[in-house]
N, C-alpha and C. Protein backbone atom coordinates (compact mmCIF):
# COMPACT_ATOMS: atom_id res chain seq x y z
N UNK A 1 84.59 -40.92 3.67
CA UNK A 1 84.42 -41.34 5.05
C UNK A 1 83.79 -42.73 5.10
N UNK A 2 82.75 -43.24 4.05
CA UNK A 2 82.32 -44.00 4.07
C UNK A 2 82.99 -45.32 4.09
N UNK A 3 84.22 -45.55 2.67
CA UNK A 3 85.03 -46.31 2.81
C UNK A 3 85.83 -46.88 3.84
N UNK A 4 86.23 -45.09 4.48
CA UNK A 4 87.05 -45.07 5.61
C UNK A 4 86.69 -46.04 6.75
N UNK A 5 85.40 -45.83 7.08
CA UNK A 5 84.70 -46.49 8.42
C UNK A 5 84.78 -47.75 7.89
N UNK A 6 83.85 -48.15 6.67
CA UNK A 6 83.75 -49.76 6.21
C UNK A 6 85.23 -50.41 6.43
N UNK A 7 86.32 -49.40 6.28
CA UNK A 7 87.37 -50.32 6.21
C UNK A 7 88.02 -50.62 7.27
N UNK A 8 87.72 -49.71 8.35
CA UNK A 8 88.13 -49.58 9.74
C UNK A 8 87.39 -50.72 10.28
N UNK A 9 86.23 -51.20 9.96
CA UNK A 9 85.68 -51.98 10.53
C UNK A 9 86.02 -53.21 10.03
N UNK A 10 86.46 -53.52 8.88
CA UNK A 10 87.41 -54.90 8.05
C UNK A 10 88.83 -55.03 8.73
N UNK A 11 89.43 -54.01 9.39
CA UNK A 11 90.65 -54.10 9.63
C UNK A 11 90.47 -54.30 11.08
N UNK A 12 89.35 -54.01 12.13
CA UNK A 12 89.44 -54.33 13.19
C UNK A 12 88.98 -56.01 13.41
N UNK A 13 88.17 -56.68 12.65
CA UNK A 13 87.13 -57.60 12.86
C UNK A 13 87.84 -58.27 13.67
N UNK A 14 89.72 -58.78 12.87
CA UNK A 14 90.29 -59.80 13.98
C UNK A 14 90.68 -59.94 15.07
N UNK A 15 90.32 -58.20 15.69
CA UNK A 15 90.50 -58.09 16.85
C UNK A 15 89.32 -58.83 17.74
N UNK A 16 88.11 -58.74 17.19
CA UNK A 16 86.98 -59.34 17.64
C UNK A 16 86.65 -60.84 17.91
N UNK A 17 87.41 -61.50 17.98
CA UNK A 17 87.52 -62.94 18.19
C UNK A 17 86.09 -63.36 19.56
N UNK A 18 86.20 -62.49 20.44
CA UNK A 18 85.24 -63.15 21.36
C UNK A 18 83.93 -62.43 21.44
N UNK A 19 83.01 -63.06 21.04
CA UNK A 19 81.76 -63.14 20.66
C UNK A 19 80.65 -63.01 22.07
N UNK A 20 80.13 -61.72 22.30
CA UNK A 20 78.95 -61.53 22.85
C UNK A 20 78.13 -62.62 22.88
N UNK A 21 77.14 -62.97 23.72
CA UNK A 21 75.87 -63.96 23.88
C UNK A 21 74.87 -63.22 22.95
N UNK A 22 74.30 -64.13 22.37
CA UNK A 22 73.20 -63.86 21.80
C UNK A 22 73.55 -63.97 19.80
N UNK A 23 72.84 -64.07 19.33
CA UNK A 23 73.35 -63.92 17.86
C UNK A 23 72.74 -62.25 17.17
N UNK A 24 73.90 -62.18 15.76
CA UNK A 24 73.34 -61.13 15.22
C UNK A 24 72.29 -60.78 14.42
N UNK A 25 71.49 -59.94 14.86
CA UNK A 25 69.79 -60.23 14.56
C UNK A 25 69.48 -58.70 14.20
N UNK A 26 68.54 -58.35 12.83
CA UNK A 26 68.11 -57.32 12.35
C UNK A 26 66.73 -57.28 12.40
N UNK A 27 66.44 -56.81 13.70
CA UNK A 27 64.91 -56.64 14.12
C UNK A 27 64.42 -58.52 14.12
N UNK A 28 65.19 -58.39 14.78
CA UNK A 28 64.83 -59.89 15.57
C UNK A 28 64.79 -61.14 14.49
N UNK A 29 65.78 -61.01 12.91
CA UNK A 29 65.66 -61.54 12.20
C UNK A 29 67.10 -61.77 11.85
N UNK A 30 67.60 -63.21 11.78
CA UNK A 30 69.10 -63.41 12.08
C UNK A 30 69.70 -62.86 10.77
N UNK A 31 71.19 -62.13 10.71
CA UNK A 31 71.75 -61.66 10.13
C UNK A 31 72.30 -63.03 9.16
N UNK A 32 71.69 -63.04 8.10
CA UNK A 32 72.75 -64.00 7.30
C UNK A 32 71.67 -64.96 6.70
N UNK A 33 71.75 -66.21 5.45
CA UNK A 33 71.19 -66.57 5.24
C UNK A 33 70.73 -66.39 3.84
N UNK A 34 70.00 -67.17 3.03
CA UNK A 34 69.97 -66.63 1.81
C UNK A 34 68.78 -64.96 1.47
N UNK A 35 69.55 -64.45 0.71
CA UNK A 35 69.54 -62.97 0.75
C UNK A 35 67.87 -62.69 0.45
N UNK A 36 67.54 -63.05 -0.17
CA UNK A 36 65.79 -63.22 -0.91
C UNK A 36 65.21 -63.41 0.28
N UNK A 37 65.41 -64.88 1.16
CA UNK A 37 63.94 -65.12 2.28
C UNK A 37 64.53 -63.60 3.28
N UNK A 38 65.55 -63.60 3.73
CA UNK A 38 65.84 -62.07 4.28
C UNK A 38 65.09 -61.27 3.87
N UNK A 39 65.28 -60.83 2.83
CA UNK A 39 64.48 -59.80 1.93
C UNK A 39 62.61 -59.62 2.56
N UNK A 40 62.32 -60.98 2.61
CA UNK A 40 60.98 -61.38 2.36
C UNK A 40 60.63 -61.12 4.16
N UNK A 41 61.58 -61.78 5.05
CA UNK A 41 61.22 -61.37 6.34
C UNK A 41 61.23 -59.81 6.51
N UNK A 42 61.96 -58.99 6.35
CA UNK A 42 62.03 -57.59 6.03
C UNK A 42 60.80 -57.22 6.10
N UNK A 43 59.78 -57.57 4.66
CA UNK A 43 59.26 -57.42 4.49
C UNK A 43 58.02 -57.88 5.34
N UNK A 44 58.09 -58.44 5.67
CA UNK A 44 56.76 -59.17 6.73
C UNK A 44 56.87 -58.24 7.74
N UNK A 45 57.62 -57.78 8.08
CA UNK A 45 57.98 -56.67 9.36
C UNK A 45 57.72 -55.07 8.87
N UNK A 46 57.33 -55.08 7.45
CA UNK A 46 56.23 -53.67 7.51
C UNK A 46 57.45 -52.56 6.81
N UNK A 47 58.90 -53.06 5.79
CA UNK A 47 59.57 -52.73 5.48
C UNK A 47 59.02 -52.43 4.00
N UNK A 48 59.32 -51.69 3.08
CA UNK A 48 58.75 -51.53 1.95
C UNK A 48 59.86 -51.63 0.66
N UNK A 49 59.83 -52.46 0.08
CA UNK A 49 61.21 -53.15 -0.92
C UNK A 49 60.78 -51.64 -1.65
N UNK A 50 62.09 -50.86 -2.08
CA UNK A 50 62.35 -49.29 -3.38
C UNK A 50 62.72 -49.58 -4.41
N UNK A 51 64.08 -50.64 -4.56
CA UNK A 51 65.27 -51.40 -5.05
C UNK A 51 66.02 -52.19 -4.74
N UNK A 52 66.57 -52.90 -6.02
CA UNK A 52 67.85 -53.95 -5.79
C UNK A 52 68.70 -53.84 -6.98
N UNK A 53 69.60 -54.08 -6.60
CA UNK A 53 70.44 -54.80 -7.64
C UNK A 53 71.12 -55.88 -7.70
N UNK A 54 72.30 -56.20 -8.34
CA UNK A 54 73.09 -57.91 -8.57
C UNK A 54 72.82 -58.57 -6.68
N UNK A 55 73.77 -57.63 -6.13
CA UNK A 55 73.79 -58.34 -4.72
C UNK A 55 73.05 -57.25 -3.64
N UNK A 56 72.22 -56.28 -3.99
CA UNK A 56 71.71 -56.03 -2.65
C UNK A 56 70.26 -55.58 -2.90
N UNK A 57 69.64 -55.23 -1.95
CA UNK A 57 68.61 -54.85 -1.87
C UNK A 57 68.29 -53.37 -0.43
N UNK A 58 67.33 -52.72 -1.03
CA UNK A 58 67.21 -51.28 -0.62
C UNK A 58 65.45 -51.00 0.10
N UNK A 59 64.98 -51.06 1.24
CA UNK A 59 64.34 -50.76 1.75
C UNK A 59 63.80 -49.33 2.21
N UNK A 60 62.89 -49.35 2.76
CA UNK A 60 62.15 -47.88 3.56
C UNK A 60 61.24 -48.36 4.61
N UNK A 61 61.22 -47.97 5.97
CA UNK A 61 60.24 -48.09 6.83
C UNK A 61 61.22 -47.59 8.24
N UNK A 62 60.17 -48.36 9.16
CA UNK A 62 60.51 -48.39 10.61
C UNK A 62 61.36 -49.02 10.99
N UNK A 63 62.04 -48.61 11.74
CA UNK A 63 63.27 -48.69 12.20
C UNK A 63 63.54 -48.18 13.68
N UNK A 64 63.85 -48.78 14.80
CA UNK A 64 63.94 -47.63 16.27
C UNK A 64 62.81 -47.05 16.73
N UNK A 65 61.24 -47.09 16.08
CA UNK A 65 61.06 -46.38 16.20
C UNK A 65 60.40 -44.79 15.30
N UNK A 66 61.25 -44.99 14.38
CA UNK A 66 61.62 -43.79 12.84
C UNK A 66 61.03 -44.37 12.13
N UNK A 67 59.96 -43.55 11.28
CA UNK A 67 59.18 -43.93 10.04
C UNK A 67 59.70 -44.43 9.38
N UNK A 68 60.77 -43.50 8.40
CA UNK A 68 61.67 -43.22 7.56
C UNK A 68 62.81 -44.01 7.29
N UNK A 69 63.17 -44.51 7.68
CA UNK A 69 64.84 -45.23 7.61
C UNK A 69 65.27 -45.95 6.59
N UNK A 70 66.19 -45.45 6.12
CA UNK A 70 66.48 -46.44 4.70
C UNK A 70 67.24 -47.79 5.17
N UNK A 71 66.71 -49.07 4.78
CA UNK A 71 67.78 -50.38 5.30
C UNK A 71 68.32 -50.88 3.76
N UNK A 72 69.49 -51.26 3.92
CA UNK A 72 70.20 -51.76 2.86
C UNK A 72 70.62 -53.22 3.09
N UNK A 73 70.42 -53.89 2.36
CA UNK A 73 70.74 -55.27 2.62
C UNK A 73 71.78 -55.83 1.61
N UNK A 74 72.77 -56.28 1.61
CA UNK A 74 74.10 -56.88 0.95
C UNK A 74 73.98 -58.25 0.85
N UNK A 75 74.59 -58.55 0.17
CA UNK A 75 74.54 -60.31 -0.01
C UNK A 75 76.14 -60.75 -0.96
N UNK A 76 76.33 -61.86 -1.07
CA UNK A 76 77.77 -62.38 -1.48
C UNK A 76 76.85 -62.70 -2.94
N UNK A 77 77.50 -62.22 -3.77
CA UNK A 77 77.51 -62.48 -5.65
C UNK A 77 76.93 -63.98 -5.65
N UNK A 78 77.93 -65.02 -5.04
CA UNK A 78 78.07 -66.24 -5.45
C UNK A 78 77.01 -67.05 -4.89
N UNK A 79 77.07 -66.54 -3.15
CA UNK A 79 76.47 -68.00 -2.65
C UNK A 79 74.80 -67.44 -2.42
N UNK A 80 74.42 -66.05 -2.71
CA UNK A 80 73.31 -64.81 -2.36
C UNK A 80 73.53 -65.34 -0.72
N UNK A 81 74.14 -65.24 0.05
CA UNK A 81 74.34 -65.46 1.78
C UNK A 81 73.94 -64.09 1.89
N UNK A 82 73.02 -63.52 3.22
CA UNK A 82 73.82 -62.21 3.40
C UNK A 82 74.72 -61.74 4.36
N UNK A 83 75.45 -61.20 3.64
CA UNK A 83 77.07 -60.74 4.72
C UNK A 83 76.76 -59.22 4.75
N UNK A 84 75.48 -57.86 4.98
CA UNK A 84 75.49 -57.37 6.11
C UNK A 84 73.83 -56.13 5.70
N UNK A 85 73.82 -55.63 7.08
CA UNK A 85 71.93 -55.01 7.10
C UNK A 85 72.76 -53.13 7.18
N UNK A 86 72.58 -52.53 6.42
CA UNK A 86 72.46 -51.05 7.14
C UNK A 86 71.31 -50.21 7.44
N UNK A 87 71.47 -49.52 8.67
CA UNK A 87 70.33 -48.88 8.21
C UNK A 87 70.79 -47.58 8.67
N UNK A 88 70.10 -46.83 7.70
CA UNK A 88 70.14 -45.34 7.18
C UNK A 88 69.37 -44.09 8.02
N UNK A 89 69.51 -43.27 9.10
CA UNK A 89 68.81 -42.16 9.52
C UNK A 89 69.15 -41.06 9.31
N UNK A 90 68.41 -40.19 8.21
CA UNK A 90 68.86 -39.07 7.78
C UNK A 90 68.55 -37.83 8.90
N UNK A 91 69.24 -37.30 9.13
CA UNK A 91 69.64 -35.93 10.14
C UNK A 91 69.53 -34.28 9.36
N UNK A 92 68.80 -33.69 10.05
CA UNK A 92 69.23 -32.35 9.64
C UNK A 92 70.09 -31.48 9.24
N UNK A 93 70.66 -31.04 8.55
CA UNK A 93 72.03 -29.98 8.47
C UNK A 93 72.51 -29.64 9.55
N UNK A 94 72.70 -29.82 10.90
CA UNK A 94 73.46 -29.34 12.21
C UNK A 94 74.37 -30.09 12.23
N UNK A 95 75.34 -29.92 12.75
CA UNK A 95 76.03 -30.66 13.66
C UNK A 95 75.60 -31.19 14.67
N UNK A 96 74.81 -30.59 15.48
CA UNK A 96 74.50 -30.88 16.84
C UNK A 96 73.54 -31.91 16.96
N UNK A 97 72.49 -31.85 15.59
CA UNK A 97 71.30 -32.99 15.15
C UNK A 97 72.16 -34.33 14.75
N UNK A 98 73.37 -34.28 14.02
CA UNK A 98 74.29 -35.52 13.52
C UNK A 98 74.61 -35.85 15.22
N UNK A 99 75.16 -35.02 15.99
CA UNK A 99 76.07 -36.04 16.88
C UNK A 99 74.77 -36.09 18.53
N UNK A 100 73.65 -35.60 18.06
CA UNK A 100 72.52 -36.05 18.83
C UNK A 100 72.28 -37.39 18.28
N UNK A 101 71.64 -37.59 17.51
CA UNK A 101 71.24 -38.83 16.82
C UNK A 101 72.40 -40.02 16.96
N UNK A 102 73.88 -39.65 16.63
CA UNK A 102 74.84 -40.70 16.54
C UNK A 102 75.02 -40.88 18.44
N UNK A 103 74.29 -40.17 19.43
CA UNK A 103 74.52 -41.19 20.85
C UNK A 103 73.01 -41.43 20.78
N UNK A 104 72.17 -41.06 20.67
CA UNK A 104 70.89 -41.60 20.83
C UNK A 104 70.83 -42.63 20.57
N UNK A 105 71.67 -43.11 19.28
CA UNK A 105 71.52 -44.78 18.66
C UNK A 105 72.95 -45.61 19.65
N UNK A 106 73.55 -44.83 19.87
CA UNK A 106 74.74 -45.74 20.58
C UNK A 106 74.39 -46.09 22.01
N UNK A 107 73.93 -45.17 22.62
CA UNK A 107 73.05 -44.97 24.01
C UNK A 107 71.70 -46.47 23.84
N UNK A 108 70.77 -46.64 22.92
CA UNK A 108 69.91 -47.75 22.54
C UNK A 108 70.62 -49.02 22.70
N UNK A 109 71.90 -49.04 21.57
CA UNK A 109 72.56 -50.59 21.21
C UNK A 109 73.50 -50.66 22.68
N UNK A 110 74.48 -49.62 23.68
CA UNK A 110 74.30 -49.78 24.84
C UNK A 110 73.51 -50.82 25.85
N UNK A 111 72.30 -49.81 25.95
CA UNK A 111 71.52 -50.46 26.38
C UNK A 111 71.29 -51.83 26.03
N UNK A 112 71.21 -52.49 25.16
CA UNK A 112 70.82 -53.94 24.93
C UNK A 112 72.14 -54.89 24.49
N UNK A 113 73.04 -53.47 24.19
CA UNK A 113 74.37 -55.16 24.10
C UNK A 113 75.55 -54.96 24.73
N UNK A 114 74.89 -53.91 25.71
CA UNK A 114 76.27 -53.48 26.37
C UNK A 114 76.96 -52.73 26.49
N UNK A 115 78.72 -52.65 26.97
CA UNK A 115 79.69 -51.93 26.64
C UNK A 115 80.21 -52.19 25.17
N UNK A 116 80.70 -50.73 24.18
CA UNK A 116 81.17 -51.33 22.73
C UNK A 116 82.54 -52.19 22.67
N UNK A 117 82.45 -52.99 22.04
CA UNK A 117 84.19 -53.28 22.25
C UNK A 117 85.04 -52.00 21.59
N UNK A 118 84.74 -51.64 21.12
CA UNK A 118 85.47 -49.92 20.54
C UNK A 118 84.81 -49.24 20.08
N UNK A 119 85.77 -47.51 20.27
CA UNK A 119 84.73 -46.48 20.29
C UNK A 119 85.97 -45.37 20.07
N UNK A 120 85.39 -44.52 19.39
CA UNK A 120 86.46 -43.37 19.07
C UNK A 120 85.28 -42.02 18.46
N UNK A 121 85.35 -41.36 18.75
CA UNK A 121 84.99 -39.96 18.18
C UNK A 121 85.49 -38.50 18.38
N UNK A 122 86.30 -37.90 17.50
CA UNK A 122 87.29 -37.21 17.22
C UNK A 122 87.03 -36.71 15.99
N UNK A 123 88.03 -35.53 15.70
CA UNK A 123 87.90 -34.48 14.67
C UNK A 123 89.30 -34.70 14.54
N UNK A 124 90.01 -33.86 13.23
CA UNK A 124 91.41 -33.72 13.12
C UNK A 124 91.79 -32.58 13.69
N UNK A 125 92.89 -32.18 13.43
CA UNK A 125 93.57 -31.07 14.23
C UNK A 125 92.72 -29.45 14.23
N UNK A 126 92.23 -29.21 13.06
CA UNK A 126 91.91 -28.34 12.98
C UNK A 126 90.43 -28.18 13.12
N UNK A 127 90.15 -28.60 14.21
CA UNK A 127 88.68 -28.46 15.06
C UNK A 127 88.49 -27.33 15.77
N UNK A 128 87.49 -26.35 15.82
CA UNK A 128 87.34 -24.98 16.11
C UNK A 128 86.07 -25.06 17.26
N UNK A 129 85.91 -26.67 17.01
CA UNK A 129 84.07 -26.65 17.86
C UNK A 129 82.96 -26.31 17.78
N UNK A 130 83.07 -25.19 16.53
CA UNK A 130 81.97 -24.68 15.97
C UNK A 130 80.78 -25.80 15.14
N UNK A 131 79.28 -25.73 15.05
CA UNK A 131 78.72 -26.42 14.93
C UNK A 131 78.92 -26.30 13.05
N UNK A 132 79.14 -25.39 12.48
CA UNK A 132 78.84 -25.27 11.18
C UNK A 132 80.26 -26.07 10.64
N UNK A 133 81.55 -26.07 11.17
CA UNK A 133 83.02 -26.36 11.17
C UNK A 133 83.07 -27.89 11.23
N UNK A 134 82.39 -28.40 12.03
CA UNK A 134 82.25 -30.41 12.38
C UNK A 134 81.67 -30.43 11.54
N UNK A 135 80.45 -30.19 11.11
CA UNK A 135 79.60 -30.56 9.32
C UNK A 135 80.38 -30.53 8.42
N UNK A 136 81.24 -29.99 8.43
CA UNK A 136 82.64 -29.37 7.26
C UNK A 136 83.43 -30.68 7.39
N UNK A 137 84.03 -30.83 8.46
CA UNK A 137 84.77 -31.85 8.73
C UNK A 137 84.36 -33.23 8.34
N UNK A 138 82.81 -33.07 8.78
CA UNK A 138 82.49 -34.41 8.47
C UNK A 138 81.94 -34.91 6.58
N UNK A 139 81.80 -33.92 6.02
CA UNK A 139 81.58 -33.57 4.51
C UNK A 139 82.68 -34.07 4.39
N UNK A 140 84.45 -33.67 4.91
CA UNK A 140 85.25 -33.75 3.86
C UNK A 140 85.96 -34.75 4.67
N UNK A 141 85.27 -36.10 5.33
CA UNK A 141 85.86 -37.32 5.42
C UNK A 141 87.19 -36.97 6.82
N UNK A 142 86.83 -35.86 7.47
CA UNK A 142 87.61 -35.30 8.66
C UNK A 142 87.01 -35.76 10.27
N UNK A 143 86.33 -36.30 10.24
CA UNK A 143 85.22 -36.97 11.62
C UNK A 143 85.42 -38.39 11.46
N UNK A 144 85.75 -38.76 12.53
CA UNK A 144 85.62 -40.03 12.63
C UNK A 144 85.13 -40.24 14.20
N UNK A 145 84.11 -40.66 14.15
CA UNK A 145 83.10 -40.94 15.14
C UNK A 145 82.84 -42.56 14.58
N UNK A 146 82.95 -43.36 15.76
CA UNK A 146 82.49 -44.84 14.94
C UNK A 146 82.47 -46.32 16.68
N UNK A 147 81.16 -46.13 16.70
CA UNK A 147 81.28 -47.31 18.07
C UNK A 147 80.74 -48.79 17.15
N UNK A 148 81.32 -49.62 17.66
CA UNK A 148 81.52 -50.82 17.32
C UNK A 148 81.46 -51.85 18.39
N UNK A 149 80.44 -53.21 18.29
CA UNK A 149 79.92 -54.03 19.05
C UNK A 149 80.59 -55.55 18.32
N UNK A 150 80.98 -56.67 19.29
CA UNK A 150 81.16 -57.43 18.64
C UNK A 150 80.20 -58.61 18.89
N UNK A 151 79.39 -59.26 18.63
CA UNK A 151 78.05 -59.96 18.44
C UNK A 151 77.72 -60.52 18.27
N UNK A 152 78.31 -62.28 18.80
CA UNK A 152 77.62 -63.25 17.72
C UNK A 152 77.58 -63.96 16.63
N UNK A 153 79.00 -64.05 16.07
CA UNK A 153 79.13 -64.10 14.82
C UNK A 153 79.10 -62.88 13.91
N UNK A 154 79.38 -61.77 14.67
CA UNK A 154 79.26 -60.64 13.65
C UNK A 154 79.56 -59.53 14.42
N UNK A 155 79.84 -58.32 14.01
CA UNK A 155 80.02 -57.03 14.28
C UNK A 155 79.32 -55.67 13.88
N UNK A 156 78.51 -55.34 14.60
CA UNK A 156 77.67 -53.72 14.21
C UNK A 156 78.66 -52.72 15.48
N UNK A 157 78.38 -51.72 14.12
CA UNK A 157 79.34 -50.72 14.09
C UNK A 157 78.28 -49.23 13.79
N UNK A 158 78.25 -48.03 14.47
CA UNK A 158 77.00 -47.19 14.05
C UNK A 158 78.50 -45.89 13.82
N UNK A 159 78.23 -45.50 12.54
CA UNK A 159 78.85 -44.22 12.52
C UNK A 159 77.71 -42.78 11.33
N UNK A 160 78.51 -41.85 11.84
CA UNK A 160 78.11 -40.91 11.22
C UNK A 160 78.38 -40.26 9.38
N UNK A 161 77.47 -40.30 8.55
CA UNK A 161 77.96 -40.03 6.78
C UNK A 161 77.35 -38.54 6.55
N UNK A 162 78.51 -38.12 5.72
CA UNK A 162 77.86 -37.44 4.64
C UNK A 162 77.54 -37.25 2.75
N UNK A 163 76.62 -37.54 2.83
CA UNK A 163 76.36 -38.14 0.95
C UNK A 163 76.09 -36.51 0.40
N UNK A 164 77.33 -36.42 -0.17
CA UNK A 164 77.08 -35.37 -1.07
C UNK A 164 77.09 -35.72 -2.85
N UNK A 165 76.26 -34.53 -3.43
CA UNK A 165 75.82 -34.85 -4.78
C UNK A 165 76.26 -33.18 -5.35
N UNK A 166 76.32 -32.49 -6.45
CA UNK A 166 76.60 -31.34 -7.42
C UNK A 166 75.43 -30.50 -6.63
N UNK A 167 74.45 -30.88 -6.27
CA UNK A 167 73.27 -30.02 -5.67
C UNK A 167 72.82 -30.00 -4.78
N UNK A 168 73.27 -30.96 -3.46
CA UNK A 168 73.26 -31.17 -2.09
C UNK A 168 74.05 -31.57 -1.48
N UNK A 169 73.80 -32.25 -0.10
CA UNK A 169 73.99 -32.81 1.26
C UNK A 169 73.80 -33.24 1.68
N UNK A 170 73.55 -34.29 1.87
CA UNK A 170 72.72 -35.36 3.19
C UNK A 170 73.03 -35.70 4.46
N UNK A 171 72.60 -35.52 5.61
CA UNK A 171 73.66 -36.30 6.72
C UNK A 171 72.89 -37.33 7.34
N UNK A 172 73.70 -38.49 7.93
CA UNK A 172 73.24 -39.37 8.32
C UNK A 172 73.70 -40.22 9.00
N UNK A 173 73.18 -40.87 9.85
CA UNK A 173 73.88 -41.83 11.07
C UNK A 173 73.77 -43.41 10.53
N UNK A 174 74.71 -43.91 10.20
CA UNK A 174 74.18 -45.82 10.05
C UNK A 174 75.17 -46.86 11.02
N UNK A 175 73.80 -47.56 10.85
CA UNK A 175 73.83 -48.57 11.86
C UNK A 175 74.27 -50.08 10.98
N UNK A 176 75.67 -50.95 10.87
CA UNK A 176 75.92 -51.50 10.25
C UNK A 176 76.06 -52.72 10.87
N UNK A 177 75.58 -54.05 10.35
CA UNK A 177 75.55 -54.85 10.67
C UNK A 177 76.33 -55.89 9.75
N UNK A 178 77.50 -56.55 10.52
CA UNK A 178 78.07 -57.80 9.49
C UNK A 178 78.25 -59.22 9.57
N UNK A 179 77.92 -59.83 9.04
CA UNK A 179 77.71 -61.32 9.15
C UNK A 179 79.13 -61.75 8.95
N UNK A 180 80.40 -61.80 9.82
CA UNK A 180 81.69 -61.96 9.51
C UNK A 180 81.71 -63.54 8.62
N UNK A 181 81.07 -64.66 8.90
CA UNK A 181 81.31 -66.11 8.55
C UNK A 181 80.97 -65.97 6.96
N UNK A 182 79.66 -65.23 6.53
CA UNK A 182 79.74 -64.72 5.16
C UNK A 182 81.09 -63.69 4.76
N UNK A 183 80.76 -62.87 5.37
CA UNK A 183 81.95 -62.13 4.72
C UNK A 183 83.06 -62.54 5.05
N UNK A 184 83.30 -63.80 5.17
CA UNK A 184 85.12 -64.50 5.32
C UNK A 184 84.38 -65.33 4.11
N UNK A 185 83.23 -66.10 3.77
CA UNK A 185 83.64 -67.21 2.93
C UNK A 185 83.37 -66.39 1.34
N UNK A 186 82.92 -65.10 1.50
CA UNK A 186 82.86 -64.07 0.08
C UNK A 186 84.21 -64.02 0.25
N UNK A 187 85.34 -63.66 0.91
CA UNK A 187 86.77 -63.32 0.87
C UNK A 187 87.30 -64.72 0.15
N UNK A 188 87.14 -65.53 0.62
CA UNK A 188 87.47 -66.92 0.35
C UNK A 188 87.23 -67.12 -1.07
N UNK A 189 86.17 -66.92 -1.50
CA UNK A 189 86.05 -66.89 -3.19
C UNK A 189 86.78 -66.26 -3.66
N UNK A 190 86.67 -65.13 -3.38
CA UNK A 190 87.76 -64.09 -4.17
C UNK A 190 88.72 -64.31 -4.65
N UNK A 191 89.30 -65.02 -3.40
CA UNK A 191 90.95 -64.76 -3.52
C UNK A 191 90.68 -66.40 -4.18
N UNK A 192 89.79 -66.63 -4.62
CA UNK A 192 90.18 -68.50 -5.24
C UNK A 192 90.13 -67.94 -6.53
N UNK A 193 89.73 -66.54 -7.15
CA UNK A 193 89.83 -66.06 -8.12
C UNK A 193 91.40 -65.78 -8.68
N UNK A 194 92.19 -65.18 -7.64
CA UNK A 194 93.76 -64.30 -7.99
C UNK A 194 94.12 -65.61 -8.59
């Protein structure tokens, strides 16, 4: 599902051509820029660095509000720009706690940026409505719930995951933020690679 959404959101971007007022900002800290002083503002804002690796970096704190929230921060290999912020709210085993939480946060970014430019949330055919049946669905990449804002030079998009492992479950709502001008000039390298 995860892919699914990330890619839904790569395949819509060019629909997004006209840009909301205001720029894209992660707790009032502009989306983009070299990935480290990011990092470091994060941090001034009471975020607590866990991990990193080559291009990203992995947070814990407040968020909305929420103690807890995991933020993930991305960056381009080449130029360390960053091209995008997630952040992570883990949900209870319900259904009803996943698709509480996934309008609570859409209902918030609403509120402050508006109408989404797109929005879809749906099950596949074989939806029964049952609360234990949508967890199922959404485990096996069958939910697609996904509102999407266009922003500024960028696009946040909040959908619903499930991270499964041999010995659990996780569910969780993220809130994705993308710096499109980075993530066109990371594309741009790439393909100077083929």
């Amino acid at each position: 599902m995860r892919k699914f959404s990330v890619s839904l959101v790569v395949l819509l971007v060019p629909f997004f051509a006209q840009a909301q007022d205001g720029g894209l900002s992660f707790k009032g800290i502009p989306v983009g820029g070299n990935c480290e002083v990011f990092a470091r503002n994060l941090a001034s804002k009471g975020l607590r660095k866990i991990d990193s690796g080559d291009n990203s970096i992995l947070f814990r704190g407040n968020f909305m509000a929420e103690p807890d929230v995991f933020v993930f921060v991305r960056s381009d290999p080449v130029s360390r720009d960053v091209t995008g912020v997630s952040a992570y709210f883990e949900v209870e085993g319900r259904w009803s706690a996943v698709d509480r939480k996934y309008f609570e946060i859409v209902d918030a970014y609403s509120e402050k940026y508006g109408e989404p430019t797109a929005h879809r949330e749906c099950f596949g055919d074989d939806d029964f409505g049952s609360d234990y049946r949508r967890l199922y669905m959404l485990s096996e990449g069958k939910c697609l719930y996904m509102t999407v804002w266009n922003v500024g030079g960028g696009v946040i998009s909040i959908a619903p995951y499930c991270l499964k492992s041999s010995e659990s479950r996780k569910y969780m709502v993220g809130v994705h933020y993308f710096n499109l001008d980075n993530m066109e000039a990371m594309k741009k390298t790439a393909l100077e690679d083929i």
